[in-house]
Structures are given as structure tokens and as C-alpha cells.
N, C-alpha and C. Protein backbone atom coordinates (compact mmCIF):
# COMPACT_ATOMS: atom_id res chain seq x y z
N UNK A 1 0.83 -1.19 0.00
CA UNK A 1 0.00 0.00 0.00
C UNK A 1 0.87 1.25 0.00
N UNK A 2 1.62 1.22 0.79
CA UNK A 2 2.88 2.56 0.87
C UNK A 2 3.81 2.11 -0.53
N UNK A 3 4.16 1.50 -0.42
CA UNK A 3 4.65 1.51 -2.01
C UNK A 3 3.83 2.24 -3.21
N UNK A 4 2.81 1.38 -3.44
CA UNK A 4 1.62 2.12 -4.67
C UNK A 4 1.57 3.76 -4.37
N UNK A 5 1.71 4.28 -3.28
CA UNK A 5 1.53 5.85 -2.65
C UNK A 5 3.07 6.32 -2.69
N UNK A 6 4.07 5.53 -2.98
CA UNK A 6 5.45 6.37 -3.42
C UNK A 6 5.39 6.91 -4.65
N UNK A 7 5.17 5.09 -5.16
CA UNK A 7 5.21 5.52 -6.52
C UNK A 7 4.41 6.32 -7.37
N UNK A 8 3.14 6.22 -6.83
CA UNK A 8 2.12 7.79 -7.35
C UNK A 8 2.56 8.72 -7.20
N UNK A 9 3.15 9.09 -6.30
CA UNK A 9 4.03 10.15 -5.31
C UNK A 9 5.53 10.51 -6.18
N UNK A 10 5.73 9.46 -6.55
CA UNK A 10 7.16 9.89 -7.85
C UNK A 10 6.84 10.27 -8.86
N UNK A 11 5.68 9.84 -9.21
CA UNK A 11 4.98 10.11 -10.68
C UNK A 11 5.07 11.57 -10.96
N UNK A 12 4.07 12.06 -9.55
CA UNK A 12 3.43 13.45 -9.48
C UNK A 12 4.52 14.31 -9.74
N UNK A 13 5.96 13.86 -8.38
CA UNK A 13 6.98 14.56 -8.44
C UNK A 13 8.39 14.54 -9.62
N UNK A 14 7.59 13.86 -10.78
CA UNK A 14 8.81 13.43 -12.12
C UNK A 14 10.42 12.89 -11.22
N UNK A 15 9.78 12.17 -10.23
CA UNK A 15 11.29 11.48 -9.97
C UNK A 15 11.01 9.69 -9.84
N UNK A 16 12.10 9.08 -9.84
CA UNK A 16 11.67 7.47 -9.89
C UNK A 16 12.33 6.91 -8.26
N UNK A 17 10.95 6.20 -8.16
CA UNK A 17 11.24 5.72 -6.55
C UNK A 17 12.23 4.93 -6.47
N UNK A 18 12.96 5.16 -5.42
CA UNK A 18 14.25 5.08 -4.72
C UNK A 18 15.23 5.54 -5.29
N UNK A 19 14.82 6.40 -6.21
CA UNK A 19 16.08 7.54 -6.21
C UNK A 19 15.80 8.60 -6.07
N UNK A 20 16.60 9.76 -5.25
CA UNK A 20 16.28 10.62 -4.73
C UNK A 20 16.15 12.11 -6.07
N UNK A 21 15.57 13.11 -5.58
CA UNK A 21 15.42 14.07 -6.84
C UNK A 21 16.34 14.39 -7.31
N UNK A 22 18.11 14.71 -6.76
CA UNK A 22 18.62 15.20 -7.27
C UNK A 22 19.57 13.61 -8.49
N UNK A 23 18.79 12.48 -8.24
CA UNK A 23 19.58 11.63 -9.17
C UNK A 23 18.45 11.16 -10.03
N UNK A 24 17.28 11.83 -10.34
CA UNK A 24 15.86 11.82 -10.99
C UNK A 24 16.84 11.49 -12.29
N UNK A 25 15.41 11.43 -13.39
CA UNK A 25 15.90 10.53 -14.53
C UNK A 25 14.61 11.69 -15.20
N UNK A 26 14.69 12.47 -14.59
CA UNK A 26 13.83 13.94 -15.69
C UNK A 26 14.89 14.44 -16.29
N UNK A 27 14.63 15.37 -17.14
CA UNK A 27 15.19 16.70 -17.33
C UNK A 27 15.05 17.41 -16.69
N UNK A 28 14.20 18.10 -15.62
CA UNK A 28 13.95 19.27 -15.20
C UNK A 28 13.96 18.89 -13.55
N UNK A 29 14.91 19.87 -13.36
CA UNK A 29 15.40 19.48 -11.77
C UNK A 29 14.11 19.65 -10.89
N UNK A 30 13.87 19.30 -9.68
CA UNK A 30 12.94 19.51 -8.73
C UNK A 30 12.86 20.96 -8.43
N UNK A 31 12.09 21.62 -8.43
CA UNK A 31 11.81 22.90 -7.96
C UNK A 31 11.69 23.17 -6.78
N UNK A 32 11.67 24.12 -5.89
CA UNK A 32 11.37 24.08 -4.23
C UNK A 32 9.92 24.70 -4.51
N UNK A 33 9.19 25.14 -3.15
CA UNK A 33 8.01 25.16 -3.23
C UNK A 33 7.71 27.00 -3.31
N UNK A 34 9.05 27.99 -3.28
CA UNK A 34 8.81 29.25 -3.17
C UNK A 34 8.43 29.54 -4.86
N UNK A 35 9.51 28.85 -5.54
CA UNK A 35 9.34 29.02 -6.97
C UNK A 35 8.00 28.40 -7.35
N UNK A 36 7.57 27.05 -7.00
CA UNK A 36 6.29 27.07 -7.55
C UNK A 36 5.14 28.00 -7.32
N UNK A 37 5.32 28.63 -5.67
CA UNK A 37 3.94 29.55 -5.88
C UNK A 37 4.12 30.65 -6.79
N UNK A 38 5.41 31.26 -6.76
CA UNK A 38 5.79 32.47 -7.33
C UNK A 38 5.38 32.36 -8.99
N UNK A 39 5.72 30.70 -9.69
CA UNK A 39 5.17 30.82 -11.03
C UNK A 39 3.83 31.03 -10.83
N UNK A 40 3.13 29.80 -10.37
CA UNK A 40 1.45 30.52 -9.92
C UNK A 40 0.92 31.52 -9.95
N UNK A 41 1.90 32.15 -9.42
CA UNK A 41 1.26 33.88 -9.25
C UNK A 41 1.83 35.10 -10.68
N UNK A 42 2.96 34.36 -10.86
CA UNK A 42 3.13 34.89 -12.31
C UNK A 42 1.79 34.61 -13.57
N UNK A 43 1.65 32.90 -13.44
CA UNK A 43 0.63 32.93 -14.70
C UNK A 43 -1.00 33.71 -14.02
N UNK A 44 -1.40 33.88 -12.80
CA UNK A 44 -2.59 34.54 -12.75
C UNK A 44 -2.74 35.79 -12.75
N UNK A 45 -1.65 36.19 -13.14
CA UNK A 45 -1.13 38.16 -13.22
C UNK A 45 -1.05 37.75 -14.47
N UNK A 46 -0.29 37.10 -15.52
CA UNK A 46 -0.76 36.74 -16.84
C UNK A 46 -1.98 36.87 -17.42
N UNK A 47 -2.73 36.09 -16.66
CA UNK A 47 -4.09 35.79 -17.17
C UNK A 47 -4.86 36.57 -16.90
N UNK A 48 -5.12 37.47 -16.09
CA UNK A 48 -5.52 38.76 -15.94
C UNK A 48 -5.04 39.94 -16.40
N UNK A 49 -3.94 39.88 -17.34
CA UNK A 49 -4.00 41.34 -18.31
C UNK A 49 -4.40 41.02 -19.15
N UNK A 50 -4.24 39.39 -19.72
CA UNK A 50 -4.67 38.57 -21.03
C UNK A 50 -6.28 39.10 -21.09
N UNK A 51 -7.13 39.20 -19.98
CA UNK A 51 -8.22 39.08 -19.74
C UNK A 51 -8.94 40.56 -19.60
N UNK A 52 -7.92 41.54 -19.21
CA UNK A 52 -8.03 42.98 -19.68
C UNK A 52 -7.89 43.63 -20.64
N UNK A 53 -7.13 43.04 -21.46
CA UNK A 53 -6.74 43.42 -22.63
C UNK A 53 -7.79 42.76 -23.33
N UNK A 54 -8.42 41.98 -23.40
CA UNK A 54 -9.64 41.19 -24.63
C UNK A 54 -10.70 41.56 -24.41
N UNK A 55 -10.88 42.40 -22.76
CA UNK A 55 -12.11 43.03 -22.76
C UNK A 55 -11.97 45.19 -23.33
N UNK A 56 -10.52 45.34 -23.02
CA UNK A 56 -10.31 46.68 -23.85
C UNK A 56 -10.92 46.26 -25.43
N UNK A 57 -10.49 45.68 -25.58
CA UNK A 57 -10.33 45.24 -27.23
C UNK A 57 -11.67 45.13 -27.51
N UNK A 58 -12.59 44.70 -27.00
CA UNK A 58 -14.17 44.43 -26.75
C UNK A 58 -14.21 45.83 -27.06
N UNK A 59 -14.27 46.37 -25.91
CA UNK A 59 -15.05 47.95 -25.75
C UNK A 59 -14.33 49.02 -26.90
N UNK A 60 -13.39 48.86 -26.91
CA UNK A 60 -12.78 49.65 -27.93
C UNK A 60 -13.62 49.25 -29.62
N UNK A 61 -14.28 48.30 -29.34
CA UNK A 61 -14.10 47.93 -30.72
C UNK A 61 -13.09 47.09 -32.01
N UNK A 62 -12.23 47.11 -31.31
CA UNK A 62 -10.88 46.29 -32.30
C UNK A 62 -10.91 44.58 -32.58
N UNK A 63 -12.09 44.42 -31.52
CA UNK A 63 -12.31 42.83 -31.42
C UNK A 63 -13.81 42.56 -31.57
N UNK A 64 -14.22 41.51 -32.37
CA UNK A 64 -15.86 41.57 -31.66
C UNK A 64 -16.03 39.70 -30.78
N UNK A 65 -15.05 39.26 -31.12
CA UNK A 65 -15.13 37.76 -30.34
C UNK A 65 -15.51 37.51 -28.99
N UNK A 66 -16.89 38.20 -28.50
CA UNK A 66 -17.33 37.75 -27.41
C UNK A 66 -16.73 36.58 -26.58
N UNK A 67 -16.85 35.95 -26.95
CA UNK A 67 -16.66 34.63 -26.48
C UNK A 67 -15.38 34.11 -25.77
N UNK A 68 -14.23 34.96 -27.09
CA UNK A 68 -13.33 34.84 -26.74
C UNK A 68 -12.76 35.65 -24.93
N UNK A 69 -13.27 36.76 -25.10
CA UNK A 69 -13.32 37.63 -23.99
C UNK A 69 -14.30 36.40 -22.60
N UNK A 70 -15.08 36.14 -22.73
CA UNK A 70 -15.49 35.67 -21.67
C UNK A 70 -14.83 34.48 -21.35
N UNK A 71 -14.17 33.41 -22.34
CA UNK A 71 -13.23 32.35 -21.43
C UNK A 71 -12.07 32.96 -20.99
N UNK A 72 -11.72 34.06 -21.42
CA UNK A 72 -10.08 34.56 -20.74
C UNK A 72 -11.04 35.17 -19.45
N UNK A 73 -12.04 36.04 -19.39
CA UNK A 73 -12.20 36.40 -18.25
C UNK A 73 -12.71 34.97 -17.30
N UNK A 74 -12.89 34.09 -17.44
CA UNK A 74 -13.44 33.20 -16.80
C UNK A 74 -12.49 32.42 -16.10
N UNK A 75 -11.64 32.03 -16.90
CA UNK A 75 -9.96 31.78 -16.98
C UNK A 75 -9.17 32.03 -16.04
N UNK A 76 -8.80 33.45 -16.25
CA UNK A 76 -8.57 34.34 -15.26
C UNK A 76 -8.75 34.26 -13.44
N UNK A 77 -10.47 34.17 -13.73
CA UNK A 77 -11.48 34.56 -12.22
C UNK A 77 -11.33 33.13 -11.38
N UNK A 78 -10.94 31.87 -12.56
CA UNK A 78 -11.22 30.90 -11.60
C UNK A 78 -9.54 30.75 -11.20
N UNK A 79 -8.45 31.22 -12.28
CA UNK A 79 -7.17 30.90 -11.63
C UNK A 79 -6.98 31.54 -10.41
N UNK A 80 -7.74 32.80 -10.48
CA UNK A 80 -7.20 33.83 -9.07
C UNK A 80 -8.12 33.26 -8.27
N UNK A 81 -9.49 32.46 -7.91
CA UNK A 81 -9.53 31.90 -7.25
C UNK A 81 -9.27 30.77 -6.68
N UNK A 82 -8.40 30.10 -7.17
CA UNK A 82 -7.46 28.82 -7.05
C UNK A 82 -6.64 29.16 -5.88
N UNK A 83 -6.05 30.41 -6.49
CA UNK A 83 -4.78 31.08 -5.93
C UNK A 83 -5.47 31.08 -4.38
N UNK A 84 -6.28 31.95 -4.30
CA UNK A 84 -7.03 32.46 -2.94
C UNK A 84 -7.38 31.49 -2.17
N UNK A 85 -7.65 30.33 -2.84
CA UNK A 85 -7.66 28.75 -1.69
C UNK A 85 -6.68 28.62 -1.34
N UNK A 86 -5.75 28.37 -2.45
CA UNK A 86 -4.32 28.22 -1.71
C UNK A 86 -3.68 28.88 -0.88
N UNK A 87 -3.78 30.05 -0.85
CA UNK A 87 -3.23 31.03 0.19
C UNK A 87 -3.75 30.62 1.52
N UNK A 88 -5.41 30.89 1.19
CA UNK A 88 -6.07 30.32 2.47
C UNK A 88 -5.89 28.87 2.77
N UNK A 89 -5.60 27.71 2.19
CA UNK A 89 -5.31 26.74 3.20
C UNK A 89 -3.52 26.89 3.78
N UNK A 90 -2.80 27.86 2.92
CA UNK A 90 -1.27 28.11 3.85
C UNK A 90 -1.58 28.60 5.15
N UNK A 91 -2.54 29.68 4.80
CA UNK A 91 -2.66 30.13 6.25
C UNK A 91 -3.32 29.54 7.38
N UNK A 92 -4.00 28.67 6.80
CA UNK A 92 -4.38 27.63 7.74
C UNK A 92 -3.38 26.98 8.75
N UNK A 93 -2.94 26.16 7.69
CA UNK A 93 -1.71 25.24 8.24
C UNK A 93 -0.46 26.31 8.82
N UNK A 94 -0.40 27.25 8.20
CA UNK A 94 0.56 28.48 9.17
C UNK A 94 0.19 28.42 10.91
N UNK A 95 -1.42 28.71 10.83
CA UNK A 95 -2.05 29.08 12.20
C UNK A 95 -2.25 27.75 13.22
N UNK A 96 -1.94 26.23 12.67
CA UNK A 96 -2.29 25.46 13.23
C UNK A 96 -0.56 25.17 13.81
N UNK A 97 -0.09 25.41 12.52
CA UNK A 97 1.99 24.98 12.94
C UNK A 97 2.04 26.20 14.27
N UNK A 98 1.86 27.55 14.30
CA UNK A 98 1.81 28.16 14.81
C UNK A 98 1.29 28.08 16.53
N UNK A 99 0.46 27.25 16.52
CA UNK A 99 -0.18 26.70 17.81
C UNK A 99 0.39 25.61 18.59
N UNK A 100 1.29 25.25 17.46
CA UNK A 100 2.10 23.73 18.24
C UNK A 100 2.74 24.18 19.63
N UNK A 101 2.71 23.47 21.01
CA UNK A 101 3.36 23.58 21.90
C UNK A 101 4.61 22.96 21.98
N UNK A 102 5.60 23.55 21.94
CA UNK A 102 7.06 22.58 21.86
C UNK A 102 7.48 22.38 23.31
């Protein structure tokens, strides 16, 4: 059972069980976890000018692709609310690590 849950667990993390990340058999080294939020937060600042800009383009007139404008804004609204869970369950687990009695 813990086996089947490594190896899912290596999958997720592109490394092969029982070898550790830095002797992985990817190309792309393991990332730490500051850089992953920080891309996160890069592509939903992405996706929200993507999503300002197609609604300028709307109102201006230069575009008429409705449609197109409403999946970038949609896009957008649900990545930044992704984001906002995530924050909120860090701060969760912040406030609970935070309570530990040592």
C-alpha cells in the first residue's frame, strides 16, 4: 500500500522511486516550493491582463469575439480563485503549525 503511494508520489513529483530528486531521470530538476507559488502567481497576473486586454479590445471595438473575452475572463477569475484557496489553506496550516506547543 505505501509503495503504490510512493510511486504515485514519484509520478506526481517526475522522480523514480528510490532515487532521490537530485539523481531523478527527468530533465527538469525539482523545484522548491517558493518558486512554484511564485510561477502561480506569475501565470494569474498573466491571465488577468490577457483578460483585460480582450475586454479593452471588446469595448474599444478592435475585437468583436465575445466569447473569446469571456473564457479569458473566466480563466482568469477561476485561476485567481485557485490562488485564494491556496493562500487560504497556507494560512491555515501556518495558524495550526503556529499553535504547536514545543
Amino acid at each position: 500500500m505505501i509503495e503504490g503511494a510512493a510511486n504515485n508520489l514519484g509520478k506526481i513529483a517526475g522522480v523514480t522511486p528510490g532515487i532521490g530528486p537530485s539523481q531523478s531521470t527527468g530533465a527538469t530538476p525539482a523545484s522548491n516550493f517558493a518558486d512554484v507559488l511564485k510561477n502561480s502567481m506569475d501565470q494569474v497576473s498573466k491571465l488577468q491582463q490577457e483578460a483585460s486586454q480582450a475586454v479593452e479590445a471588446v469595448a474599444t471595438g478592435k475585437s468583436e469575439n465575445l466569447t473569446g473575452v469571456m473564457a479569458a475572463v473566466e480563466k482568469s477569475d477561476l485561476a485567481f480563485k485557485t490562488l485564494l484557496a491556496i493562500r487560504s489553506k497556507l494560512m491555515d496550516a501556518y495558524e495550526e503549525i503556529k499553535q504547536i506547543s514545543i
